[in-house]
PDB file of N, CA and C in Angstrom:
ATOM      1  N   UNK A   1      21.427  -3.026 -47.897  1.00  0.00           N
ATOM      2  CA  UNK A   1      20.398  -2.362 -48.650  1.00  0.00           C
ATOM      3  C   UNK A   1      19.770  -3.350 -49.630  1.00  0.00           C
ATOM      4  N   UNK A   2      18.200  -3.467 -49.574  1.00  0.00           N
ATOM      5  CA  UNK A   2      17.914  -4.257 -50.246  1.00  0.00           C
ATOM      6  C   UNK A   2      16.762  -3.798 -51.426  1.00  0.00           C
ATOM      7  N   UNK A   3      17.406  -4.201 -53.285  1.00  0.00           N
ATOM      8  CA  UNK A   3      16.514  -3.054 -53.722  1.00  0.00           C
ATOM      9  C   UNK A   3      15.359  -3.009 -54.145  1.00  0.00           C
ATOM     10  N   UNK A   4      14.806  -2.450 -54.505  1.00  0.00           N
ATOM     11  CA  UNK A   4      13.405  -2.439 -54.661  1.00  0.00           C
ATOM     12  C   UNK A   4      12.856  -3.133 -56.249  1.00  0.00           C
ATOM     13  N   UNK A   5      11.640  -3.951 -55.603  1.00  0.00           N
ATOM     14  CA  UNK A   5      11.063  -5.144 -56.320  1.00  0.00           C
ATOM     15  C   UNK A   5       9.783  -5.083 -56.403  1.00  0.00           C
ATOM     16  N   UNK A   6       9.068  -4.877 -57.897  1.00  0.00           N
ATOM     17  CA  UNK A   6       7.729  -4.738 -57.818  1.00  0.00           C
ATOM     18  C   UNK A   6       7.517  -5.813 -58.999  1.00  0.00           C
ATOM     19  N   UNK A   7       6.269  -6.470 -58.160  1.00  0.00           N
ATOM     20  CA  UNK A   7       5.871  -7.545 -59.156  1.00  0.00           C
ATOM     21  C   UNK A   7       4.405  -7.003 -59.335  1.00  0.00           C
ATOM     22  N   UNK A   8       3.811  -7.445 -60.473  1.00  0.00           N
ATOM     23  CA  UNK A   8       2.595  -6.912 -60.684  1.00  0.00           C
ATOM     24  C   UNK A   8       1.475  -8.160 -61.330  1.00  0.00           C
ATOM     25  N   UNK A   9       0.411  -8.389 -60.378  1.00  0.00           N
ATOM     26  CA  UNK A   9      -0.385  -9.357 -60.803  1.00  0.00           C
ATOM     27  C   UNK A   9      -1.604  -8.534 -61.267  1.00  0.00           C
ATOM     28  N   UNK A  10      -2.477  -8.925 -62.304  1.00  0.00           N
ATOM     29  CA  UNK A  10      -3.776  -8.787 -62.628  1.00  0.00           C
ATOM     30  C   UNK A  10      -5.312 -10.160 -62.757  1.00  0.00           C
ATOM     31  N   UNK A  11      -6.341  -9.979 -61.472  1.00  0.00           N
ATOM     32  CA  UNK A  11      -6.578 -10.849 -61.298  1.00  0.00           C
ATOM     33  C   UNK A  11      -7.975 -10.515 -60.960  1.00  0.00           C
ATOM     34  N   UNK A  12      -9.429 -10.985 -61.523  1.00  0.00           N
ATOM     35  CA  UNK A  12     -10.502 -10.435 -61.307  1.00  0.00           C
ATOM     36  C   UNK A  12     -10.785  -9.058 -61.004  1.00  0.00           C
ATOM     37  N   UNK A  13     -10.613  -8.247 -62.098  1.00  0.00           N
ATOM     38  CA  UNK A  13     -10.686  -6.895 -61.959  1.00  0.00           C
ATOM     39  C   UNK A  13      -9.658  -5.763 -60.411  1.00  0.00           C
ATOM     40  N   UNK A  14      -8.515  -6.844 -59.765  1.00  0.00           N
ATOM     41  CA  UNK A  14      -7.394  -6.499 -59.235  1.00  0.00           C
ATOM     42  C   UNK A  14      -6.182  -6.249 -59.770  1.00  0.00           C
ATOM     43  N   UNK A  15      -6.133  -5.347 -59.347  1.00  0.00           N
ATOM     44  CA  UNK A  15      -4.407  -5.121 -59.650  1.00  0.00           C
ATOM     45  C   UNK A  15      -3.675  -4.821 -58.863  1.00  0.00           C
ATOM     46  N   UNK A  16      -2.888  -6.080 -58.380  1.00  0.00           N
ATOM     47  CA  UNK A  16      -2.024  -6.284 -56.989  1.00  0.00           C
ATOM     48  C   UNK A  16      -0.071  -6.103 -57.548  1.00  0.00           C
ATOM     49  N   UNK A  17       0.162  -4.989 -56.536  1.00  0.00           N
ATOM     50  CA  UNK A  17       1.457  -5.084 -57.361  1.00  0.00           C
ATOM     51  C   UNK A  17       2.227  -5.177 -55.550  1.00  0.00           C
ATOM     52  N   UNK A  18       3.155  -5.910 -55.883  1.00  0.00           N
ATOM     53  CA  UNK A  18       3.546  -6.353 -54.439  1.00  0.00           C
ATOM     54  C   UNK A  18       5.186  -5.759 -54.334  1.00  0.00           C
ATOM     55  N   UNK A  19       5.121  -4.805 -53.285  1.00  0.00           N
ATOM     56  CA  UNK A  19       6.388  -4.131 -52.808  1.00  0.00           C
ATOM     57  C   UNK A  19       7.500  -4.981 -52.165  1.00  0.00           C
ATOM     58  N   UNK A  20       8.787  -4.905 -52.583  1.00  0.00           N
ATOM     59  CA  UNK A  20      10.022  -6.079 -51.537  1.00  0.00           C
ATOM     60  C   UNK A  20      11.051  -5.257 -51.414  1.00  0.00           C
ATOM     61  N   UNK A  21      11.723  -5.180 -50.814  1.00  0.00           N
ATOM     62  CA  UNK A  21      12.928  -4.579 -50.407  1.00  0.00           C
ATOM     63  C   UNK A  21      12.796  -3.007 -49.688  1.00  0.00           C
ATOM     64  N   UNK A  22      13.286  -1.830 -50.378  1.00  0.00           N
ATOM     65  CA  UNK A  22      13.438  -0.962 -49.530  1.00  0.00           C
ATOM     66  C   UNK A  22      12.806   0.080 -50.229  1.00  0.00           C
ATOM     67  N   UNK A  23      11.928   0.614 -49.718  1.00  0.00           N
ATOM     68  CA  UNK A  23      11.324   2.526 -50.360  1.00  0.00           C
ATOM     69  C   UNK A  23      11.578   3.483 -49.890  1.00  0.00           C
ATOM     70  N   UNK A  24      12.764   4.160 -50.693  1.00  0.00           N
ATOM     71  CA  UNK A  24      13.223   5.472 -50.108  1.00  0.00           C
ATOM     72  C   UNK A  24      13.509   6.419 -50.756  1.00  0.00           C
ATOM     73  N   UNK A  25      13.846   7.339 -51.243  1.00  0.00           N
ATOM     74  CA  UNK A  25      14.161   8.586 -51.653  1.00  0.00           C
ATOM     75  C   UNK A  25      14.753   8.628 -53.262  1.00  0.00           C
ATOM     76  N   UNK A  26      15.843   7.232 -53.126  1.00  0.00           N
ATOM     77  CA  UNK A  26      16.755   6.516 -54.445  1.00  0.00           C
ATOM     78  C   UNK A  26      15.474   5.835 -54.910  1.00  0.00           C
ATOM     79  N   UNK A  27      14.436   4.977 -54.480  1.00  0.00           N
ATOM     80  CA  UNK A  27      13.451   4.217 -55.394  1.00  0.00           C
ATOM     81  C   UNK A  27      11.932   4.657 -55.680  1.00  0.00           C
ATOM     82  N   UNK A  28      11.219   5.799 -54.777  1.00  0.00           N
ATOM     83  CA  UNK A  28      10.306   6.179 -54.635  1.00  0.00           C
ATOM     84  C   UNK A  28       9.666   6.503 -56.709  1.00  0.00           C
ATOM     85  N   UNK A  29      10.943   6.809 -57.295  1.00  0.00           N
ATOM     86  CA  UNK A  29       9.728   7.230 -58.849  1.00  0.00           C
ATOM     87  C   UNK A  29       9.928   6.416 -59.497  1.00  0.00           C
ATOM     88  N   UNK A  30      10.553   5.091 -59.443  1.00  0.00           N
ATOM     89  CA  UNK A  30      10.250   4.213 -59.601  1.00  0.00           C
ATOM     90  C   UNK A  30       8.925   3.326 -59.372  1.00  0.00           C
ATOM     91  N   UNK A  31       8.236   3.336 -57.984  1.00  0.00           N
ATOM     92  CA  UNK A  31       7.479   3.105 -57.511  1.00  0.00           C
ATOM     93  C   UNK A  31       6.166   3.869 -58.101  1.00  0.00           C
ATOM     94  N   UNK A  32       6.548   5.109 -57.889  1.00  0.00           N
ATOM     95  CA  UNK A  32       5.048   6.611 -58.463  1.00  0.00           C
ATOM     96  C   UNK A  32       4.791   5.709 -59.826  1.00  0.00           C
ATOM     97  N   UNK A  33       6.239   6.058 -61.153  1.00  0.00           N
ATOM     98  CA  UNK A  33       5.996   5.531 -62.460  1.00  0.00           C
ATOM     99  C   UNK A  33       4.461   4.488 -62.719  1.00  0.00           C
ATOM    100  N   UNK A  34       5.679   3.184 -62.047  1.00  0.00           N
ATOM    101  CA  UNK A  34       4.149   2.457 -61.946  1.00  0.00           C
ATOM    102  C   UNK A  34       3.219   2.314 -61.337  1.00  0.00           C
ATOM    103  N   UNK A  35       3.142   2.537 -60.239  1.00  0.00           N
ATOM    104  CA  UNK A  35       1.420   3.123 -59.779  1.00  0.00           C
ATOM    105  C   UNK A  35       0.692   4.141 -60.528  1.00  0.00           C
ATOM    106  N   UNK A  36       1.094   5.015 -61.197  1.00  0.00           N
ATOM    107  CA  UNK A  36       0.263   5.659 -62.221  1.00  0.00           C
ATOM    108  C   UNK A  36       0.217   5.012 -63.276  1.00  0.00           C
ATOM    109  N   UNK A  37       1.359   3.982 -64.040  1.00  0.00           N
ATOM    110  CA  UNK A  37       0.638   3.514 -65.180  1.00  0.00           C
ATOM    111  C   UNK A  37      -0.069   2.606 -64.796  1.00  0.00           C
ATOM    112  N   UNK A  38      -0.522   1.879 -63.683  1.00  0.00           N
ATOM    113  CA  UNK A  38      -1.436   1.167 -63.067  1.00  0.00           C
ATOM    114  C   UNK A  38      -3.024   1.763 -62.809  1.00  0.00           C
ATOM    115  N   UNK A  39      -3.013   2.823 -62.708  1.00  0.00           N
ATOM    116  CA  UNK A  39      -3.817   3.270 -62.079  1.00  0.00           C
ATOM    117  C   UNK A  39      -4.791   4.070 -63.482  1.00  0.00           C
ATOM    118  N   UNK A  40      -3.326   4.437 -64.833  1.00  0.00           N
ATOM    119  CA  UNK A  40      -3.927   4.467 -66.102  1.00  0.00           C
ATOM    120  C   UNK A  40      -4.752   3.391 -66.479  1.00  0.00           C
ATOM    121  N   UNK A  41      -3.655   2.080 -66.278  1.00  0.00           N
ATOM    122  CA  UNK A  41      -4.829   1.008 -66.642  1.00  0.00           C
ATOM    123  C   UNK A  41      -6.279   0.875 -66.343  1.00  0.00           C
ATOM    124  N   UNK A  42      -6.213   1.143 -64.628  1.00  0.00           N
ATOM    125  CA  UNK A  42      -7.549   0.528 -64.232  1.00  0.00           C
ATOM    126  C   UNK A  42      -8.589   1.970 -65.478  1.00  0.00           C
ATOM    127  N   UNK A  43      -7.746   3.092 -64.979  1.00  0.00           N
ATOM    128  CA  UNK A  43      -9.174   3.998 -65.792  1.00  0.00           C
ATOM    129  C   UNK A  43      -9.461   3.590 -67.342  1.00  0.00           C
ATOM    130  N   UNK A  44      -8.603   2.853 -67.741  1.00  0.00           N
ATOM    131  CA  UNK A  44      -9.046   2.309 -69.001  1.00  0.00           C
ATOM    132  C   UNK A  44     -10.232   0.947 -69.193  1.00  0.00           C
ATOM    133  N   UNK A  45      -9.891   0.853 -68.022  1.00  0.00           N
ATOM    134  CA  UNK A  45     -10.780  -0.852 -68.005  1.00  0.00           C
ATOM    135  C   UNK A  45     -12.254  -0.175 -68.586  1.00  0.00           C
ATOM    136  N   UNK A  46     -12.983  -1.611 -69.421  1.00  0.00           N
ATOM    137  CA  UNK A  46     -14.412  -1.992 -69.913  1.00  0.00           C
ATOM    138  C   UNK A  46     -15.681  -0.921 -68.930  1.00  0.00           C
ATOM    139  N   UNK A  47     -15.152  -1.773 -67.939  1.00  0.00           N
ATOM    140  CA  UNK A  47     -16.392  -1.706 -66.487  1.00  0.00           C
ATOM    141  C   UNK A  47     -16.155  -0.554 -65.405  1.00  0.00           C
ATOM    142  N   UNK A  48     -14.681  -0.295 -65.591  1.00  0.00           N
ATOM    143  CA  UNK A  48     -13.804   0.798 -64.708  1.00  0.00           C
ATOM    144  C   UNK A  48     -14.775   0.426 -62.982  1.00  0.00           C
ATOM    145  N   UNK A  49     -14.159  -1.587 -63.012  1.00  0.00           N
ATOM    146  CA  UNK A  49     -14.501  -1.490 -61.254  1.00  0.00           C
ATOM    147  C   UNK A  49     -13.050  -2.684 -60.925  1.00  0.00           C
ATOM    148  N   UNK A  50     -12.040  -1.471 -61.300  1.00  0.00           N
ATOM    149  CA  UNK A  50     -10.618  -2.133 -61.004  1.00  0.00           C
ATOM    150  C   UNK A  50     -10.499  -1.463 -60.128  1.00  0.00           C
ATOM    151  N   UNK A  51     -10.003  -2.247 -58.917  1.00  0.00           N
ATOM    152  CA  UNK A  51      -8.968  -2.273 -57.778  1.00  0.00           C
ATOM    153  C   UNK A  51      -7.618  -2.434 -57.533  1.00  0.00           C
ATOM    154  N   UNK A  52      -7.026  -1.402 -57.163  1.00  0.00           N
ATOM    155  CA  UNK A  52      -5.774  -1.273 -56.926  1.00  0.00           C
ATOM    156  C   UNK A  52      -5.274  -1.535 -55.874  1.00  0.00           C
ATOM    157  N   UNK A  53      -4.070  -2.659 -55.281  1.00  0.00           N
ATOM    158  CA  UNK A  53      -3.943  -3.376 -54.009  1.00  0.00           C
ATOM    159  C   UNK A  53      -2.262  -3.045 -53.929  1.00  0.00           C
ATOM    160  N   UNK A  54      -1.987  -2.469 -53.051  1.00  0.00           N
ATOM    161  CA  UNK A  54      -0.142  -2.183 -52.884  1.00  0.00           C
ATOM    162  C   UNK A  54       0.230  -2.991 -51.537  1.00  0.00           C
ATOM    163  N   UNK A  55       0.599  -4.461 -52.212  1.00  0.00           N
ATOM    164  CA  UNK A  55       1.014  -5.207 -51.266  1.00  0.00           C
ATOM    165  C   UNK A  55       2.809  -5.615 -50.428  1.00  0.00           C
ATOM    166  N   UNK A  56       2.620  -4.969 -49.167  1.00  0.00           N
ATOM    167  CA  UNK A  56       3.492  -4.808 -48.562  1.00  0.00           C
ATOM    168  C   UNK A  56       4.190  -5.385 -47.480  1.00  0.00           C
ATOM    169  N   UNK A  57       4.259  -7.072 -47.741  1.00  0.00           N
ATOM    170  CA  UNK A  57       4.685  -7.577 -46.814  1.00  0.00           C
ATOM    171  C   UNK A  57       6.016  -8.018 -46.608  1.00  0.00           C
ATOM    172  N   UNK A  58       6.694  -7.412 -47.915  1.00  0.00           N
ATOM    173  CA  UNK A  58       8.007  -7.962 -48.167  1.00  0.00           C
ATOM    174  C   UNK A  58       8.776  -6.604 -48.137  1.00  0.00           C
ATOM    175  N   UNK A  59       7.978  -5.246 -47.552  1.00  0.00           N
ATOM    176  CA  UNK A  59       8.776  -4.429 -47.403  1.00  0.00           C
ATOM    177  C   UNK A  59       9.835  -4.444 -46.638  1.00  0.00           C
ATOM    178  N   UNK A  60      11.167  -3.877 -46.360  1.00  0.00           N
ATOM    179  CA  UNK A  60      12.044  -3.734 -45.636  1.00  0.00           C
ATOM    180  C   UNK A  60      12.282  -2.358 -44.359  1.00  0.00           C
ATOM    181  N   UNK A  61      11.701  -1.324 -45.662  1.00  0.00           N
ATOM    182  CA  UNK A  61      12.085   0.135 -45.348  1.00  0.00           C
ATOM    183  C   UNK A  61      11.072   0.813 -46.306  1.00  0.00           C
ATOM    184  N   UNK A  62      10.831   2.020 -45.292  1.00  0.00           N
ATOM    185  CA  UNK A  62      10.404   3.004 -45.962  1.00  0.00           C
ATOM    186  C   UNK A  62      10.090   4.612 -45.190  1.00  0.00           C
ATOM    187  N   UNK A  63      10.771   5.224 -46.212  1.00  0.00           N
ATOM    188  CA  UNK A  63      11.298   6.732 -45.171  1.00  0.00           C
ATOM    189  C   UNK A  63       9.670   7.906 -45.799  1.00  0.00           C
ATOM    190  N   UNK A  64      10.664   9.153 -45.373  1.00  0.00           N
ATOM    191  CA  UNK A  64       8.965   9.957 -45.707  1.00  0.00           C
ATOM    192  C   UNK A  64       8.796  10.057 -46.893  1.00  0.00           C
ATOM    193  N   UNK A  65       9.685   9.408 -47.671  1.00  0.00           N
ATOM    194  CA  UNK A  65       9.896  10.318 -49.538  1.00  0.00           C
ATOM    195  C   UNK A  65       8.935   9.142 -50.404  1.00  0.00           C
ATOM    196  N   UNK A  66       8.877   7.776 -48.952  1.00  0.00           N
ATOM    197  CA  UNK A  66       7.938   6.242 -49.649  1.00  0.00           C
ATOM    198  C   UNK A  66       6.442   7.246 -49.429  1.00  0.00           C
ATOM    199  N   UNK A  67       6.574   7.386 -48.244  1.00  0.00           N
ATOM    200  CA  UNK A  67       5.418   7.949 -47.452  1.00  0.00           C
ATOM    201  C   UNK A  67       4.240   8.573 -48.337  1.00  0.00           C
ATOM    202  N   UNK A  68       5.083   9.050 -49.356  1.00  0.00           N
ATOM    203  CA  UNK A  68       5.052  10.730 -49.527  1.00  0.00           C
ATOM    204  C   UNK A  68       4.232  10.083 -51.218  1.00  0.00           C
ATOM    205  N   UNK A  69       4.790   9.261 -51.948  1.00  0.00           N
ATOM    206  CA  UNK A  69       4.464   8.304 -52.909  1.00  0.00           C
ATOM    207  C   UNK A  69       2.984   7.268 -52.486  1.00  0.00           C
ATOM    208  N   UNK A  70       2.896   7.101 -51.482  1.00  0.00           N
ATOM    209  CA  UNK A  70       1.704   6.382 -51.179  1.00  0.00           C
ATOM    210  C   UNK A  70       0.607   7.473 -50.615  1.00  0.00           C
ATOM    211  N   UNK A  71       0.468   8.542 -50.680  1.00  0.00           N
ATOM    212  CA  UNK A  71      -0.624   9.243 -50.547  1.00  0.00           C
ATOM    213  C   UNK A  71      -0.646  10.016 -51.659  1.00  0.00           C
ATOM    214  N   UNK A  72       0.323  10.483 -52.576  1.00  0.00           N
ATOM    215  CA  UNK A  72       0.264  10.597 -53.932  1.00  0.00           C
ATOM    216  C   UNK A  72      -0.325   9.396 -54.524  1.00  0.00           C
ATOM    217  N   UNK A  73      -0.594   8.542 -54.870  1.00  0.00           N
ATOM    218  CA  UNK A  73      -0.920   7.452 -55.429  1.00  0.00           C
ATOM    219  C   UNK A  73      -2.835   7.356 -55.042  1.00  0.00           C
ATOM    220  N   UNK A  74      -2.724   7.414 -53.365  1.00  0.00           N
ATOM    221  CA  UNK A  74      -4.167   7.228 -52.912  1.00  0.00           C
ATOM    222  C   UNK A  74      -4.554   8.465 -52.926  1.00  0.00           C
ATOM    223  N   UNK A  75      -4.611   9.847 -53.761  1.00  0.00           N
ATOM    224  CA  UNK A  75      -4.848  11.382 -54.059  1.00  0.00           C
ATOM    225  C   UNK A  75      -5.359  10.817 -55.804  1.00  0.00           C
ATOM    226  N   UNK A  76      -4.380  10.267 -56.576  1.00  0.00           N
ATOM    227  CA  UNK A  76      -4.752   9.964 -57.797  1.00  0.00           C
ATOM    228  C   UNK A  76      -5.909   8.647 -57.797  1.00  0.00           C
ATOM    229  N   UNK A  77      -5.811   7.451 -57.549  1.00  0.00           N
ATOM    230  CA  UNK A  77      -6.802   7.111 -57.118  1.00  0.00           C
ATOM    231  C   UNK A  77      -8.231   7.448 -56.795  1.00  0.00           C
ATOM    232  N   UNK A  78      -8.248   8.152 -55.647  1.00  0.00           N
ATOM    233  CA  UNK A  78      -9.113   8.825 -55.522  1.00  0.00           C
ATOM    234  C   UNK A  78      -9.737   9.426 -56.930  1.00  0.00           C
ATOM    235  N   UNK A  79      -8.740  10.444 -57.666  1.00  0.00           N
ATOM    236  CA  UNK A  79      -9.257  11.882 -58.569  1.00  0.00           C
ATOM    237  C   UNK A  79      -9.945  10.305 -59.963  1.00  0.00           C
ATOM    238  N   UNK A  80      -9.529   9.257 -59.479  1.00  0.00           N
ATOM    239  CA  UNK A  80      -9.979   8.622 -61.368  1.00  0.00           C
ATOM    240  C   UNK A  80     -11.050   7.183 -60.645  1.00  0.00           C
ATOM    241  N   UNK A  81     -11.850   7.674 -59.045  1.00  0.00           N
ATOM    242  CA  UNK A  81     -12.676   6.529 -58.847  1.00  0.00           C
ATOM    243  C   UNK A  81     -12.024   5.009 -58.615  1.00  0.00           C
ATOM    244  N   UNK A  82     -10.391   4.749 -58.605  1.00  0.00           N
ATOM    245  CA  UNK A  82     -10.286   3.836 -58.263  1.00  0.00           C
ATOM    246  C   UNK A  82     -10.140   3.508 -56.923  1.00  0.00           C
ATOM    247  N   UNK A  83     -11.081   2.018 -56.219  1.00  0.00           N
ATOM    248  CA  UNK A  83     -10.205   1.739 -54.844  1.00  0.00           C
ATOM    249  C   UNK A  83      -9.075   1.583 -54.746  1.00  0.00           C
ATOM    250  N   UNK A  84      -8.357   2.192 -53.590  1.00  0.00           N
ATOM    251  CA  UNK A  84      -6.642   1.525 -53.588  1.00  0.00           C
ATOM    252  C   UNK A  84      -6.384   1.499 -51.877  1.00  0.00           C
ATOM    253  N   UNK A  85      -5.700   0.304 -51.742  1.00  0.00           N
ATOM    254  CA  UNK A  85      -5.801  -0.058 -50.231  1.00  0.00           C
ATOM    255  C   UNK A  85      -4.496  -0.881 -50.224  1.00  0.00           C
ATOM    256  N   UNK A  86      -3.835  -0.881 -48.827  1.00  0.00           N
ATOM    257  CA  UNK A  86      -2.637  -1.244 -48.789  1.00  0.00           C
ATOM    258  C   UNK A  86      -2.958  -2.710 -47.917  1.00  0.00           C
ATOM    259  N   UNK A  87      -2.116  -3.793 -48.297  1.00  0.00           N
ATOM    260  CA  UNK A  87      -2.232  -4.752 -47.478  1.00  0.00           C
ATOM    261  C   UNK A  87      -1.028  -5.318 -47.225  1.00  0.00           C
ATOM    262  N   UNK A  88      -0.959  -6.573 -46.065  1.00  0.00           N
ATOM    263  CA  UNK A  88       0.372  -6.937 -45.774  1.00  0.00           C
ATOM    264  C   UNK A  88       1.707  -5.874 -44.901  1.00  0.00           C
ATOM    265  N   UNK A  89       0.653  -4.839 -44.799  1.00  0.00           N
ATOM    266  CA  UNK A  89       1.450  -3.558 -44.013  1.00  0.00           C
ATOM    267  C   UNK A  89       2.375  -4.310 -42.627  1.00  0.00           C
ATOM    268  N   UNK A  90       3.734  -4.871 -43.070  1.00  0.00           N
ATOM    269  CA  UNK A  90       4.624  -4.570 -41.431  1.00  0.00           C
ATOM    270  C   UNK A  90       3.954  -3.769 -40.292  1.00  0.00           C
ATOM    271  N   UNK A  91       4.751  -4.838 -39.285  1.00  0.00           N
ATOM    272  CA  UNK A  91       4.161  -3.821 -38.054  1.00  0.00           C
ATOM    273  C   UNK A  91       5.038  -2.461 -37.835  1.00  0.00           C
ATOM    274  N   UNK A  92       6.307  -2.569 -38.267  1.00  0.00           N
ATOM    275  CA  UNK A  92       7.088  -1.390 -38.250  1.00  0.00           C
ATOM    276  C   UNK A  92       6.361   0.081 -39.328  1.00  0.00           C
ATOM    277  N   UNK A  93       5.831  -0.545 -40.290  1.00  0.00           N
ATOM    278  CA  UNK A  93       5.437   0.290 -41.219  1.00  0.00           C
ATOM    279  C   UNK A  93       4.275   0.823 -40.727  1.00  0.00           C
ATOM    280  N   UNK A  94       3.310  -0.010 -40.156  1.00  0.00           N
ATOM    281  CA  UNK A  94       1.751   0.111 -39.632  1.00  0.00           C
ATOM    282  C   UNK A  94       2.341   1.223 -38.857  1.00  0.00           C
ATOM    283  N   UNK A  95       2.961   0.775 -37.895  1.00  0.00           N
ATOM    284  CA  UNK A  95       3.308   2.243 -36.982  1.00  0.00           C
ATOM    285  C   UNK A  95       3.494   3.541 -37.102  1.00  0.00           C
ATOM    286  N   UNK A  96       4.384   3.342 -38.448  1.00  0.00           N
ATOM    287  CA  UNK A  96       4.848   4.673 -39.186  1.00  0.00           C
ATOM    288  C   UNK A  96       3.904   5.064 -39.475  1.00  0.00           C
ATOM    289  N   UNK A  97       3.071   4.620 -40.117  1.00  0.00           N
ATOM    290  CA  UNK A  97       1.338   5.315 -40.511  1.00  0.00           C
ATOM    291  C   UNK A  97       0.713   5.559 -39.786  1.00  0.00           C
ATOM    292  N   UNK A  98       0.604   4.889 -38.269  1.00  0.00           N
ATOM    293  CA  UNK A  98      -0.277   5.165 -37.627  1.00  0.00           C
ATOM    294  C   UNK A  98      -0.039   6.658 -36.889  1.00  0.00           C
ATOM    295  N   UNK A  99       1.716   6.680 -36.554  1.00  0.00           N
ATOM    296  CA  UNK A  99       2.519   7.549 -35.909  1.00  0.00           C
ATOM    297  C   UNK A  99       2.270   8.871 -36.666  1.00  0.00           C
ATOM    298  N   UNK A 100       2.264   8.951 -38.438  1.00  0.00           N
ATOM    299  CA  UNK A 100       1.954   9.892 -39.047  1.00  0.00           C
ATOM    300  C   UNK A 100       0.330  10.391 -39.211  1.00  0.00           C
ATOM    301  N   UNK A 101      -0.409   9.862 -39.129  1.00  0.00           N
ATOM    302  CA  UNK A 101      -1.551  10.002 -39.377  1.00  0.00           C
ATOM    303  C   UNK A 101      -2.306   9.578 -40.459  1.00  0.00           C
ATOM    304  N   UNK A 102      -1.540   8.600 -41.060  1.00  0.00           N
ATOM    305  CA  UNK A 102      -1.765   7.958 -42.341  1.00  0.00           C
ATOM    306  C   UNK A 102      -2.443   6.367 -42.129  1.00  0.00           C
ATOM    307  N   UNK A 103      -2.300   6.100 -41.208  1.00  0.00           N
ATOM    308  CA  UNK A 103      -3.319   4.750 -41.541  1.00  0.00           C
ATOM    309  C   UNK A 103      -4.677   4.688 -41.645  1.00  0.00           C
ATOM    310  N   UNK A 104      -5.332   5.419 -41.436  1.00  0.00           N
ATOM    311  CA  UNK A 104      -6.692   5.322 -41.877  1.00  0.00           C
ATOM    312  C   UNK A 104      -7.225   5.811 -43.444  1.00  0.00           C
ATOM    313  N   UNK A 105      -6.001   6.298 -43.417  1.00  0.00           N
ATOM    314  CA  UNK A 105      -6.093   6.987 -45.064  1.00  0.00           C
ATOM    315  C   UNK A 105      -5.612   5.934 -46.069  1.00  0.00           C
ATOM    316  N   UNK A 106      -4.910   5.261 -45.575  1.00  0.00           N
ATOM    317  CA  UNK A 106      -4.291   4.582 -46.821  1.00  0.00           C
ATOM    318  C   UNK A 106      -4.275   2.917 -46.431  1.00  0.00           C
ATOM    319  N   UNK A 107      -4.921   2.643 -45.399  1.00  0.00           N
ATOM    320  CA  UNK A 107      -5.267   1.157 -44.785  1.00  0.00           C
ATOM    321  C   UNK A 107      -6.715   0.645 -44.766  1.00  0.00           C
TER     322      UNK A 107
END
């Protein structure tokens, strides 16, 4: 089990926070926490034309309870005008989204 690691860069009106290890059920509000205080930030910004980037190439795992946190996230997003787009998506993960009906929503 490998645990969950969020690093968070801010970089020309981006805010890239990059996922590693495993998203599941034990780490998922961990994950929510800061994507909403992220997502507070951007609605605070000057210009409010911050982008939100959930980069996922160092994921390991992720069950429906991650799932379930990344369309919560792209629902809030949405409600406060920020972009938010996933990159670095595994092919195991791509699948899972695609398999659920979630990659066009959140890719």
């Amino acid at each position: 089990m490998e645990p969950l690691q969020l690093t968070t860069t801010r970089r020309n009106g981006t805010l890239t926070v990059s996922v590693s290890g495993e998203l599941d059920i034990a780490t998922t509000e961990r994950l929510r926490a800061h994507l909403l205080d992220l997502l507070q930030e951007a609605g605070r910004a000057p210009h409010k034309q911050v982008a939100l980037v959930i980069e996922m190439s160092r994921l390991t795992f992720i069950d429906a309870a991650g799932l379930g946190i990344l369309v919560s996230a792209r629902n809030h997003a949405q409600a406060q005008q920020v972009p938010l787009r996933l990159t670095g998506v595994p092919p195991a993960v791509r699948r899972l989204l695609r398999i659920t009906g979630l990659e066009a929503r959140l890719t």
